[in-house]
N, C-alpha and C. Protein backbone atom coordinates (compact mmCIF):
# COMPACT_ATOMS: atom_id res chain seq x y z
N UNK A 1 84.00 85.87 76.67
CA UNK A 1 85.31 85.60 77.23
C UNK A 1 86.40 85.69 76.16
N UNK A 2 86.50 85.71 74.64
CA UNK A 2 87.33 85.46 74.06
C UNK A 2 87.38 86.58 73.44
N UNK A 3 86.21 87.96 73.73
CA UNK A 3 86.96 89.25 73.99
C UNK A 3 88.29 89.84 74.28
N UNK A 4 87.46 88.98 75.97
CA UNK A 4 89.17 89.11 76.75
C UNK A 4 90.63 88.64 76.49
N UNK A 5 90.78 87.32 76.59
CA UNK A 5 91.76 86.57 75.47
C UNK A 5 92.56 87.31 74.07
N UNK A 6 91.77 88.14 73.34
CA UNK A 6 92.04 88.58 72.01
C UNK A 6 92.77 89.91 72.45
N UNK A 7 92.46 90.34 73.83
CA UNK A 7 92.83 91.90 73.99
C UNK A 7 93.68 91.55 75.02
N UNK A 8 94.65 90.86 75.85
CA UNK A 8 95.23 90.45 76.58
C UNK A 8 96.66 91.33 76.56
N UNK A 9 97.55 91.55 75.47
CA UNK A 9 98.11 92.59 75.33
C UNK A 9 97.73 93.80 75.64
N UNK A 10 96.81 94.78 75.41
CA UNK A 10 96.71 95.80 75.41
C UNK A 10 96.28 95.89 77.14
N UNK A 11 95.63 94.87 78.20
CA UNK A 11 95.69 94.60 79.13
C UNK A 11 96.44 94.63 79.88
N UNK A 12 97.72 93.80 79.56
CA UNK A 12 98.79 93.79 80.21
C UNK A 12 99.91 94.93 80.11
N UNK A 13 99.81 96.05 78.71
CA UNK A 13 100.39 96.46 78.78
C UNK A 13 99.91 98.37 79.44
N UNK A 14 98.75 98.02 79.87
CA UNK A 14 97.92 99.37 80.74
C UNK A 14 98.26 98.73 82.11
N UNK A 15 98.33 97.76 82.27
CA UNK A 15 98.98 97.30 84.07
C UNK A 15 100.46 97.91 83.90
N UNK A 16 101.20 97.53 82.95
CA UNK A 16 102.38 97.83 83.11
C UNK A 16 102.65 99.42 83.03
N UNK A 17 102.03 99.94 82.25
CA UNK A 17 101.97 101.53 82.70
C UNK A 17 101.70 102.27 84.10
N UNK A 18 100.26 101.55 84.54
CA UNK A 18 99.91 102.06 85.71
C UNK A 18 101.51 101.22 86.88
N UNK A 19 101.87 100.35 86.58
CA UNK A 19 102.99 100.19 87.51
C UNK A 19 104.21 101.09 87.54
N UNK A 20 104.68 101.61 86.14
CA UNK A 20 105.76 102.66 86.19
C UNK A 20 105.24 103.96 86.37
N UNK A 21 104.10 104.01 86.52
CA UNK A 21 103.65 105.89 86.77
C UNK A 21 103.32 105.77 87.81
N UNK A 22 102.74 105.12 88.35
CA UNK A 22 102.13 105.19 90.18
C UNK A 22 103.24 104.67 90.98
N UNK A 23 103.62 103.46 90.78
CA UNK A 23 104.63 102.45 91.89
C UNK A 23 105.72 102.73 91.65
N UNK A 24 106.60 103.72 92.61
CA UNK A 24 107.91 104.49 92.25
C UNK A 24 108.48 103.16 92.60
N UNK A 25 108.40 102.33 93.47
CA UNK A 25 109.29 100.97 93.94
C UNK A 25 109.19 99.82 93.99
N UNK A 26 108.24 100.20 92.52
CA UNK A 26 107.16 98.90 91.61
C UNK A 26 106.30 98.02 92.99
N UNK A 27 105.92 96.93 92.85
CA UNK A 27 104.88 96.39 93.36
C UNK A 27 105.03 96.02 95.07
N UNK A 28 106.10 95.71 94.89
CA UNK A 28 106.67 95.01 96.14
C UNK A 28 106.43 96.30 97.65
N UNK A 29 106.86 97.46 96.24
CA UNK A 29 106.91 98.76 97.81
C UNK A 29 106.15 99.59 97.74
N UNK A 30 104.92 98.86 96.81
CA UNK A 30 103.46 99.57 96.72
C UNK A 30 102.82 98.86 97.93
N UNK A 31 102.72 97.53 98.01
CA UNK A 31 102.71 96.66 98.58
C UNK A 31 102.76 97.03 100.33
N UNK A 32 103.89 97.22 100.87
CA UNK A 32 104.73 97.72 101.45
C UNK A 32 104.59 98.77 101.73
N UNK A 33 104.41 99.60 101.06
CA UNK A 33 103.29 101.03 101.69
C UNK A 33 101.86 100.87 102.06
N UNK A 34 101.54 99.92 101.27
CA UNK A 34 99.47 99.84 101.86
C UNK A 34 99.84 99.13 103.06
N UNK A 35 100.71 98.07 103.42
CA UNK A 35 100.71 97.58 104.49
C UNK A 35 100.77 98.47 105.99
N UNK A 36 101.96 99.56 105.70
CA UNK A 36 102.42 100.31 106.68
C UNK A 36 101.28 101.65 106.84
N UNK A 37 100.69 101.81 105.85
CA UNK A 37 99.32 102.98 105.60
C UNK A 37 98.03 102.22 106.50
N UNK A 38 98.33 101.00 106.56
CA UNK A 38 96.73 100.22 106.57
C UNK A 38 97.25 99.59 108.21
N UNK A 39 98.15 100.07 108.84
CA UNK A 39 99.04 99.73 110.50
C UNK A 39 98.86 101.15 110.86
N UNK A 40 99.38 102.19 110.30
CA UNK A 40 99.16 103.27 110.78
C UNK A 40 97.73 103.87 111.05
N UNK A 41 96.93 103.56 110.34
CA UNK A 41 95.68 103.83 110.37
C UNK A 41 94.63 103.40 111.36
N UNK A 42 95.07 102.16 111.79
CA UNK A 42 94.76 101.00 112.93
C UNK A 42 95.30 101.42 113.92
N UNK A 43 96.14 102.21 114.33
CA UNK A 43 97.02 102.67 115.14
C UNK A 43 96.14 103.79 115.65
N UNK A 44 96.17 104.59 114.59
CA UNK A 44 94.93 106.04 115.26
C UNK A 44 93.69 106.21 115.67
N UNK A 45 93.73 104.73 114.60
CA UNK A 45 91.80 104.57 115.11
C UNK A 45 91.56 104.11 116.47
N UNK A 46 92.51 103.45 117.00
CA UNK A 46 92.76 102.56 118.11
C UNK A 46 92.81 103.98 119.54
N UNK A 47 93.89 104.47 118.67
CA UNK A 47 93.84 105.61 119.90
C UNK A 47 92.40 106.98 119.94
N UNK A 48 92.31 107.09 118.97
CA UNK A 48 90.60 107.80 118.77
C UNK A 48 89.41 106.94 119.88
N UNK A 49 89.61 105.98 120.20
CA UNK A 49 88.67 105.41 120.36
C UNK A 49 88.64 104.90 121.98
């Protein structure tokens, strides 16, 4: 565990990358898209079926 602890920076700062290269509208409207991706999807399956 005190691996982890010792490397906590370099942790936090590969989250913070993957948040400015993937999440154009950072977390909130990453967020906010899986929600509306994960309704739409429920939606088709619903009608498939």
């Amino acid at each position: 565990m005190s691996v982890v602890w010792a490397r906590w920076p370099l942790l936090l700062g590969l989250a913070f990358v993957v948040v400015v290269l993937f999440f154009r509208g950072g977390c909130v409207e990453a967020w906010a898209r899986f929600w509306s991706w994960r309704e739409r999807r429920r939606t088709l399956a619903g009608i498939a079926h």
